[in-house]
C-alpha atoms as a PDB file:
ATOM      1  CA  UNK A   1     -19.628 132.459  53.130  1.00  0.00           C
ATOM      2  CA  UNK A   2     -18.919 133.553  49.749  1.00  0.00           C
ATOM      3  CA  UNK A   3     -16.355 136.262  48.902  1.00  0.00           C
ATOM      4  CA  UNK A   4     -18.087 138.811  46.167  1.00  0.00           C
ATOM      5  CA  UNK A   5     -15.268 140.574  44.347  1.00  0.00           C
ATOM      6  CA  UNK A   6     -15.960 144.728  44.069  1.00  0.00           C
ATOM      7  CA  UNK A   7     -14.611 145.351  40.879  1.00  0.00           C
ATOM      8  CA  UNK A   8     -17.135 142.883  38.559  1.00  0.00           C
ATOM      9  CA  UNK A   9     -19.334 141.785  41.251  1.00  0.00           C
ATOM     10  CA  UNK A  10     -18.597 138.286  41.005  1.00  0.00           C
ATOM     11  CA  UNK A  11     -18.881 135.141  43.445  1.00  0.00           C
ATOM     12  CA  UNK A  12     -14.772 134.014  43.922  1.00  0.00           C
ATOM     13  CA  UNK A  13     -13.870 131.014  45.961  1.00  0.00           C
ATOM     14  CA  UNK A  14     -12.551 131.557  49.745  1.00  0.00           C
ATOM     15  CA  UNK A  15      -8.974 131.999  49.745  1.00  0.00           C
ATOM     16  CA  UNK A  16      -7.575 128.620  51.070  1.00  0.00           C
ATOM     17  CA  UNK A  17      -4.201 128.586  54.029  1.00  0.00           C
ATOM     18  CA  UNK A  18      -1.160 126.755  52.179  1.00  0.00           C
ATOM     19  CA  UNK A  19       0.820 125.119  54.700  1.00  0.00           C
ATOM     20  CA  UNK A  20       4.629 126.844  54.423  1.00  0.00           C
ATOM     21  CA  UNK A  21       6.123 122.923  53.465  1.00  0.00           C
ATOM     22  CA  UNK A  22       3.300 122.974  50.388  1.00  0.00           C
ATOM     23  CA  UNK A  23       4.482 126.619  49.044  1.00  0.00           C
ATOM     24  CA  UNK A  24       7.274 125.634  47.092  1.00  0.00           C
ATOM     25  CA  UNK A  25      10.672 125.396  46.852  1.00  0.00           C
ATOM     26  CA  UNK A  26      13.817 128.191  47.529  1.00  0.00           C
ATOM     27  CA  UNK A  27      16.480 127.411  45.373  1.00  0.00           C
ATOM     28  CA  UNK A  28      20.190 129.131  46.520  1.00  0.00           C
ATOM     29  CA  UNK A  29      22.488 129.649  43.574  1.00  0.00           C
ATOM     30  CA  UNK A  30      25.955 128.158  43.261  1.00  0.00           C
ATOM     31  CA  UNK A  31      27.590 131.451  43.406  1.00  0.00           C
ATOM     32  CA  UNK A  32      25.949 132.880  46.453  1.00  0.00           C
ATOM     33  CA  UNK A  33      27.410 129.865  48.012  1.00  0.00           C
ATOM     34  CA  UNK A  34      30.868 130.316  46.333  1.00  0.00           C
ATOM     35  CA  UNK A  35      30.910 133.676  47.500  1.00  0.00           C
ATOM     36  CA  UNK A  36      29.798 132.970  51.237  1.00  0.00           C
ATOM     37  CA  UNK A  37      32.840 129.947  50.987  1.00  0.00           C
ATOM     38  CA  UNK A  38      35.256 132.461  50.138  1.00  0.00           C
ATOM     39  CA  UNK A  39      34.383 134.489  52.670  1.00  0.00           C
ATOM     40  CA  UNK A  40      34.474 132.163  54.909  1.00  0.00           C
ATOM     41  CA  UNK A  41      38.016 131.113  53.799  1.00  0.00           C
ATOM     42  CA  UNK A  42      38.916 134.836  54.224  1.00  0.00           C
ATOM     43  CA  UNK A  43      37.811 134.801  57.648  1.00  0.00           C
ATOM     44  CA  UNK A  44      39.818 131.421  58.579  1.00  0.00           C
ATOM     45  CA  UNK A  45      43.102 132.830  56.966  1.00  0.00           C
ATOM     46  CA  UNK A  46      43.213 136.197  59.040  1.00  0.00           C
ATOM     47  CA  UNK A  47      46.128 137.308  58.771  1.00  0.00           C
ATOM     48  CA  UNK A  48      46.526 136.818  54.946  1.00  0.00           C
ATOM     49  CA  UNK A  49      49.844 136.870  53.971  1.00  0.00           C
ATOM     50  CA  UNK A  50      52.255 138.978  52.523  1.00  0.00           C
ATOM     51  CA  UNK A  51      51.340 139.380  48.838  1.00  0.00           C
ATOM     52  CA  UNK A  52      48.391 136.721  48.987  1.00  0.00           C
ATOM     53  CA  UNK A  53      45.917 136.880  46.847  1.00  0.00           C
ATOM     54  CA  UNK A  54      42.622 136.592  48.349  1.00  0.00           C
ATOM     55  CA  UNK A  55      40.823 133.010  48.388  1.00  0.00           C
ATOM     56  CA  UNK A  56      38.075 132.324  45.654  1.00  0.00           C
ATOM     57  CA  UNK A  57      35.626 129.461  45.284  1.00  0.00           C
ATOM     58  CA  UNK A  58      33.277 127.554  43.590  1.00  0.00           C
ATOM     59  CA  UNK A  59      30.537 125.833  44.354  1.00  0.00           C
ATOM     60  CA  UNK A  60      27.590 122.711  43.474  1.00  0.00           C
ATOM     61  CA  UNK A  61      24.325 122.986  45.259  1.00  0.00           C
ATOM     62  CA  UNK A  62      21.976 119.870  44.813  1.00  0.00           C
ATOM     63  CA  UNK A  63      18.951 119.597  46.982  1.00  0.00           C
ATOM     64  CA  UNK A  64      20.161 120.841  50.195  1.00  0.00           C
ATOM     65  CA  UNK A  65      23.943 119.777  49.755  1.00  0.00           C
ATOM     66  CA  UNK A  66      26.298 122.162  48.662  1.00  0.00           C
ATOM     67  CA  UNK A  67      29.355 120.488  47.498  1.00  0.00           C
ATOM     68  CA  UNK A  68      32.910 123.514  47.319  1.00  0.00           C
ATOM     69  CA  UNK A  69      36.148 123.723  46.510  1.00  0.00           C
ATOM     70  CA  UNK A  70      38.258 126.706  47.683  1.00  0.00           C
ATOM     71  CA  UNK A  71      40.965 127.784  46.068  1.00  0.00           C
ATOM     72  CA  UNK A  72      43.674 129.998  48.521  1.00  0.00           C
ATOM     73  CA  UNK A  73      47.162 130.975  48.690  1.00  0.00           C
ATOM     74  CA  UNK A  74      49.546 130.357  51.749  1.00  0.00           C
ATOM     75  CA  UNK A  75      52.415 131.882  53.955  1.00  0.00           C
ATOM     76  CA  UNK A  76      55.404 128.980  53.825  1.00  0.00           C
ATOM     77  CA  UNK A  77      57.116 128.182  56.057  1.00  0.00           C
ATOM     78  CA  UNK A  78      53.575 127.275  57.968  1.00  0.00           C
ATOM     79  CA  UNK A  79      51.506 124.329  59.162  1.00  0.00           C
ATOM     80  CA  UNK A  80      49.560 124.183  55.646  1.00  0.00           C
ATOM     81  CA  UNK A  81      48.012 120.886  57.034  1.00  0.00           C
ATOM     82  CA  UNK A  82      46.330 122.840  59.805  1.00  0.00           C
ATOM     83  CA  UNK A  83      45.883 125.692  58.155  1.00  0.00           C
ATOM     84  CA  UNK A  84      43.750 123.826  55.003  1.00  0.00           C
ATOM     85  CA  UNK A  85      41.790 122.081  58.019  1.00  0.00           C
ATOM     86  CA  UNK A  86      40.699 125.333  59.472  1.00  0.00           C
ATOM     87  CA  UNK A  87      39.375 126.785  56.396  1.00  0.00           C
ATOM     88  CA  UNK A  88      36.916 123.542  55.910  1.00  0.00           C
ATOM     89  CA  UNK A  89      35.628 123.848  59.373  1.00  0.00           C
ATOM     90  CA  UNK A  90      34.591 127.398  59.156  1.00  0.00           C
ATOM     91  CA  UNK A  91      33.508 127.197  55.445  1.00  0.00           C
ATOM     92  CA  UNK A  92      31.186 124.307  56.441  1.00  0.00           C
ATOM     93  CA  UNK A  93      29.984 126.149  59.522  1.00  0.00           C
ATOM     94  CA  UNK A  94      29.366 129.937  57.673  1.00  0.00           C
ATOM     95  CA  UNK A  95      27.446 127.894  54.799  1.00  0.00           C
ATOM     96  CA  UNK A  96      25.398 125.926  57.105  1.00  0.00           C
ATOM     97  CA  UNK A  97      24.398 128.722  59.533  1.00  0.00           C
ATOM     98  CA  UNK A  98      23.407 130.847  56.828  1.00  0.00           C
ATOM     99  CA  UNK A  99      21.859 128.996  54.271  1.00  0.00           C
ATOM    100  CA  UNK A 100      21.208 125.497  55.659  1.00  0.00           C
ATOM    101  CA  UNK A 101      22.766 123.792  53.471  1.00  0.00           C
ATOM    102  CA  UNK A 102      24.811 120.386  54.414  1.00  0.00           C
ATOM    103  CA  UNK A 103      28.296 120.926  53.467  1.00  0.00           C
ATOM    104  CA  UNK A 104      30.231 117.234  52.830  1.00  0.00           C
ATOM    105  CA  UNK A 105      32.916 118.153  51.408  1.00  0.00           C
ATOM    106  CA  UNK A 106      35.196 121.228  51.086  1.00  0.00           C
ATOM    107  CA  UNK A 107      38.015 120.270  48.907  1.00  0.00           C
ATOM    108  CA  UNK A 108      41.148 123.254  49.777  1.00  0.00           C
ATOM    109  CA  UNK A 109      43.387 123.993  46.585  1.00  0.00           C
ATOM    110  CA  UNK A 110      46.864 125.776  47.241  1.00  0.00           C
ATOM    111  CA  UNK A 111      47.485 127.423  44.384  1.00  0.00           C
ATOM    112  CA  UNK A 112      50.642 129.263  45.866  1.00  0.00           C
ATOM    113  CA  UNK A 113      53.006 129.535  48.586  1.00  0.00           C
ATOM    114  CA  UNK A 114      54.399 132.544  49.601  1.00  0.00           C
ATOM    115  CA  UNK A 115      57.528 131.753  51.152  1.00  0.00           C
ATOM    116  CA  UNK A 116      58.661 134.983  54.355  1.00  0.00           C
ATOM    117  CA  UNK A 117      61.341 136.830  53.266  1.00  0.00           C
ATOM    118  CA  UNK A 118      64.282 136.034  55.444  1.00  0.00           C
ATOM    119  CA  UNK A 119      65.592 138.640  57.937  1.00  0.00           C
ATOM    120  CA  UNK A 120      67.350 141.291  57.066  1.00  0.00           C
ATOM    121  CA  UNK A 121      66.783 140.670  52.724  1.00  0.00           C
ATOM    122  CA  UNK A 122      65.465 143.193  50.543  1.00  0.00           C
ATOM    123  CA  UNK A 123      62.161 142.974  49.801  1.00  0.00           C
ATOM    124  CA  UNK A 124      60.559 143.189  45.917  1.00  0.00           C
ATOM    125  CA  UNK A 125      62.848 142.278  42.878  1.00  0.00           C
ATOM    126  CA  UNK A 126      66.435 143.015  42.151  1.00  0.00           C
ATOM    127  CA  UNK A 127      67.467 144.036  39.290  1.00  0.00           C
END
């Protein structure tokens, strides 16, 4: 059966079912990764500390590998060790949860550590 189109009256071709692995491609920026990572770095990290700026990333997606570094600041004295190895675990579980992506590797900058006042000191600058 042929479809007959009602604005010019014209024969047109049956429309044809494209199977969903033939309809192209989605393609997931860098930066909605990044963001997502630092998120997810965010969430590890709760509580931030005391005058911690809050973690950024960046991010390389290449076929369905997402490749992001995480740049954070930390509370000292702390386990930084553990600490760095909790924010690659959930950054590769947010980012593959919610956009698929294989995760590799999540290489964890400290930029800063932020070192608890000791009991009993003034807090801010003295002048």
């Amino acid at each position: 059966m042929t479809a007959v189109s009602a604005q010019t009256g014209t024969a047109r071709p049956p429309l044809t079912v494209v199977p969903p692995a033939e309809r192209g491609t989605l393609r997931i920026a860098d930066r909605v990764v990044a963001k997502i990572a630092a998120q997810a770095a965010r969430e590890a990290l709760v509580p931030l500390s005391a005058g911690a700026a809050a973690p950024h990333a960046t991010a390389v997606v290449q076929h369905e590998t997402a490749r992001v570094r995480v740049h954070l600041e930390l509370g000292y004295p702390g386990d930084i060790g553990a600490r760095c190895a909790a924010v690659r675990r959930r950054v590769v579980e947010r980012v593959g949860t919610l956009l698929d992506l294989q995760v590799p590797e999540v290489a964890v900058q400290v930029e800063r550590l932020h070192p608890a006042p000791a009991p009993g000191a003034p807090h801010g600058r003295i002048t």
